[in-house]
N, C-alpha and C. Protein backbone atom coordinates (compact mmCIF):
# COMPACT_ATOMS: atom_id res chain seq x y z
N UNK A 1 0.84 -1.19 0.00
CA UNK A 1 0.00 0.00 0.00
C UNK A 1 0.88 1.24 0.00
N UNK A 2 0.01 2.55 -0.23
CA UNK A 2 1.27 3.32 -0.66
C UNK A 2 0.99 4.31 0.94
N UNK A 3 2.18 5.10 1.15
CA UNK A 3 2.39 5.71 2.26
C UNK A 3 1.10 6.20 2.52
N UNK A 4 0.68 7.26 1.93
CA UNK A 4 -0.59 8.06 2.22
C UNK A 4 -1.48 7.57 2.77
N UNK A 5 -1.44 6.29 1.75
CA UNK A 5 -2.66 5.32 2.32
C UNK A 5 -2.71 5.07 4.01
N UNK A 6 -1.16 4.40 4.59
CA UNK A 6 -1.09 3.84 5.40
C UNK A 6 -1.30 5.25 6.77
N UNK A 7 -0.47 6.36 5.97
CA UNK A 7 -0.64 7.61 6.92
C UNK A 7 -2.61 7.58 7.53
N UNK A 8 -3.00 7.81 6.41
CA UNK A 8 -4.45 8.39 6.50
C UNK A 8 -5.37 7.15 7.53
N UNK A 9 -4.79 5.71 7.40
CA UNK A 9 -5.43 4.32 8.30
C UNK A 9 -4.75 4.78 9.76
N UNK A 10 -3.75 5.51 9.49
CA UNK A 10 -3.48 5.73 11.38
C UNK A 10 -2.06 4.79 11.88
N UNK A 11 -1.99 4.01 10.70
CA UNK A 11 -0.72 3.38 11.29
C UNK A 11 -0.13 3.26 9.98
N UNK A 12 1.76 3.16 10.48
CA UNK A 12 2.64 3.11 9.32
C UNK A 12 3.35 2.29 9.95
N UNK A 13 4.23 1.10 9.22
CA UNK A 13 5.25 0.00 9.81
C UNK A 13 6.47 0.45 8.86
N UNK A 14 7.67 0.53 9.55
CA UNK A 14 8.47 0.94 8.82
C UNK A 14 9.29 -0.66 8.86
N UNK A 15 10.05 -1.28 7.99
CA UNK A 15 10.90 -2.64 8.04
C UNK A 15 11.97 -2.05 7.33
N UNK A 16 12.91 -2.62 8.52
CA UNK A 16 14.35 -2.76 8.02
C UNK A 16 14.62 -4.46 8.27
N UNK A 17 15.50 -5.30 7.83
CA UNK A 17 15.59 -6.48 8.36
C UNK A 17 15.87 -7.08 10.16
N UNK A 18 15.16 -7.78 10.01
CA UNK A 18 15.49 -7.56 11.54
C UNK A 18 14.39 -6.72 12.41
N UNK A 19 13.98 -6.08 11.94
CA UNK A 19 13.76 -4.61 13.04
C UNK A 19 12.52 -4.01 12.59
N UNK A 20 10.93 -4.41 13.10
CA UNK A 20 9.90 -3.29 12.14
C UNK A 20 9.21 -2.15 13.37
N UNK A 21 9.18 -1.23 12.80
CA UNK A 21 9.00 0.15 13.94
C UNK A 21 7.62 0.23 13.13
N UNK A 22 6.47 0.05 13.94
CA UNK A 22 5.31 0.42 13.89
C UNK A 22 4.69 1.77 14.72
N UNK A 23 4.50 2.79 13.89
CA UNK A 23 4.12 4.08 14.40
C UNK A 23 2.61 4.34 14.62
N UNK A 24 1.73 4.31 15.37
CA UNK A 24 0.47 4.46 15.76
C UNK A 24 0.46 6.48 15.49
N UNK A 25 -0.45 6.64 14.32
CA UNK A 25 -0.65 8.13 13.91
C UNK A 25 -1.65 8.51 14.34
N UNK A 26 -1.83 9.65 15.07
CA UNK A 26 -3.51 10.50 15.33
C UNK A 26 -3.99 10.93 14.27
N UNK A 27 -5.34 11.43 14.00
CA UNK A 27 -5.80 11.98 12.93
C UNK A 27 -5.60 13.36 12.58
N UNK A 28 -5.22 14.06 13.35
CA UNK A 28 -4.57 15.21 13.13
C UNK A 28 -3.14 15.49 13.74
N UNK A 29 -2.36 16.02 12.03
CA UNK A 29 -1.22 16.24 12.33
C UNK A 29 -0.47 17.47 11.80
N UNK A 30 0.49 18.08 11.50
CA UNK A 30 1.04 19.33 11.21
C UNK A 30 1.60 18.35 9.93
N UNK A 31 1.71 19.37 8.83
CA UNK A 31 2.50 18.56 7.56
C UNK A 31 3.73 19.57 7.01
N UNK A 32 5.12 19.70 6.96
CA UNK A 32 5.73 20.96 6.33
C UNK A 32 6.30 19.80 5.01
N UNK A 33 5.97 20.56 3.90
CA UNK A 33 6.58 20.22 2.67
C UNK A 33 7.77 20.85 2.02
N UNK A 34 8.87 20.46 1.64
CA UNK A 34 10.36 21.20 1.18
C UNK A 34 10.28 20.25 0.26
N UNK A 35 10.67 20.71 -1.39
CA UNK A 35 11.05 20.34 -2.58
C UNK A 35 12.91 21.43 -2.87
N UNK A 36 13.95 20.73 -2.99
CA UNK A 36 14.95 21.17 -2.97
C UNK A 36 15.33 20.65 -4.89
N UNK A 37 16.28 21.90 -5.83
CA UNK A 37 16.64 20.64 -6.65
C UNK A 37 18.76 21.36 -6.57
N UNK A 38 19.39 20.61 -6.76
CA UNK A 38 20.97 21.12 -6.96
C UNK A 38 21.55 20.91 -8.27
N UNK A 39 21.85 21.16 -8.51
CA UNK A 39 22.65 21.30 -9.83
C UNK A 39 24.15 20.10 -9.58
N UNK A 40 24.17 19.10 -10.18
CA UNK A 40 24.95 18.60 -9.81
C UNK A 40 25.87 19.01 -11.77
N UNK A 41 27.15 19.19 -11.84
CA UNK A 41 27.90 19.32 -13.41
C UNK A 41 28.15 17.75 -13.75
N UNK A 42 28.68 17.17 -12.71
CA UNK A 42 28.54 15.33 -13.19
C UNK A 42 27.60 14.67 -13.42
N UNK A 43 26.88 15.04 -12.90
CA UNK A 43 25.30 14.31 -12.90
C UNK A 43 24.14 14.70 -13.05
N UNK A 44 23.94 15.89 -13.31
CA UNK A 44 22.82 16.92 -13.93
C UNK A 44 22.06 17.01 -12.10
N UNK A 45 20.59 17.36 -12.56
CA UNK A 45 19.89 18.06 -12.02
C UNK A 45 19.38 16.96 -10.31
N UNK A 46 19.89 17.44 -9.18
CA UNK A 46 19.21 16.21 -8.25
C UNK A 46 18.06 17.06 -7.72
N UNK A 47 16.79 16.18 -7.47
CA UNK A 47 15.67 16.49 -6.75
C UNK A 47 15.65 16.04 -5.95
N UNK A 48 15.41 16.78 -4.32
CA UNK A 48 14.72 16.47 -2.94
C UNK A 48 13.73 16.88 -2.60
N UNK A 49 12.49 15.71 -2.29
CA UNK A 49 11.08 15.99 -1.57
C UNK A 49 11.63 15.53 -0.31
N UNK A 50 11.29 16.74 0.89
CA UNK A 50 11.16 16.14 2.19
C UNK A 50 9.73 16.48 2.62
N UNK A 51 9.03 15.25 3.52
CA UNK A 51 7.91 15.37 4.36
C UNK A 51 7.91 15.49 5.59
N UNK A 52 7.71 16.08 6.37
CA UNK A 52 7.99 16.04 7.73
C UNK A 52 6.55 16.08 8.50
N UNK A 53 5.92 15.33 9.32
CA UNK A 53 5.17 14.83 9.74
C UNK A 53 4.67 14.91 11.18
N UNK A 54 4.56 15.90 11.82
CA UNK A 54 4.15 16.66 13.07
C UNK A 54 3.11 15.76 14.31
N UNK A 55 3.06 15.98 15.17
CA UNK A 55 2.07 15.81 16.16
C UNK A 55 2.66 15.87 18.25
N UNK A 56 1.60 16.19 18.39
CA UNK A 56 1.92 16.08 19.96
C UNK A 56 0.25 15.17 20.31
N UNK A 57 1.32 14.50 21.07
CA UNK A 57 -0.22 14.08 22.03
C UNK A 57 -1.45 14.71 22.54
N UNK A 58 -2.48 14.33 22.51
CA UNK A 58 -3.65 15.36 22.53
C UNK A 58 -4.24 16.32 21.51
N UNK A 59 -3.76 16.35 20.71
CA UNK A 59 -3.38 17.45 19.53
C UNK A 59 -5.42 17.73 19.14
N UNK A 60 -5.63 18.26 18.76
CA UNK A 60 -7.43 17.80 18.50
C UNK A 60 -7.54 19.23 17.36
N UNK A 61 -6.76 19.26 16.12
CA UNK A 61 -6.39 20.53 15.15
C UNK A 61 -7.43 19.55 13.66
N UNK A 62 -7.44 19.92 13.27
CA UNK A 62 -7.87 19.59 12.03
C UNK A 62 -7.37 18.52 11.35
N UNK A 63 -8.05 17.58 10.40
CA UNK A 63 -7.65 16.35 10.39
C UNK A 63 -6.69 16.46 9.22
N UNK A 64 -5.12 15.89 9.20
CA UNK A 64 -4.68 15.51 8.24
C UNK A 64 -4.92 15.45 6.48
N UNK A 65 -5.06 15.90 5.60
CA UNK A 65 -5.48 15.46 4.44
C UNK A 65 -4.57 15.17 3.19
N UNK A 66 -4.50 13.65 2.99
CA UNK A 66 -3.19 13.42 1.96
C UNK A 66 -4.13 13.48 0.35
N UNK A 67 -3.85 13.63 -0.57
CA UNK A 67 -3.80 13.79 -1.92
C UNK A 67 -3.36 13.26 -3.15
């Protein structure tokens, strides 16, 4: 399933071998979006999307909405 999906069900499992970190999500959370791109001359153009994914306990703000 794809992230969003799993964001928006409330839970995300992250697996590395060995090791799965299951994150229990509230329905409302803070979202900051950063799109970076660099100019690399060896390798042309690199793109970075970062998501960063907010909350405090208790939080009761408006619900999340992925797209």
């Amino acid at each position: 399933a794809q992230l969003s999906e799993k964001v928006a069900d409330g839970r995300v499992t992250l697996r590395q071998v060995g090791d799965d970190l299951v994150i229990d999500l509230p329905s409302s959370m803070d979202m900051k979006v950063k799109v970076t791109r660099k100019d690399k001359p060896a390798k042309g153009m690199r793109h970075k999307l970062t998501l960063k994914l907010t909350w405090r306990d208790g939080d009761k703000d408006d619900p999340l909405a992925l797209g």
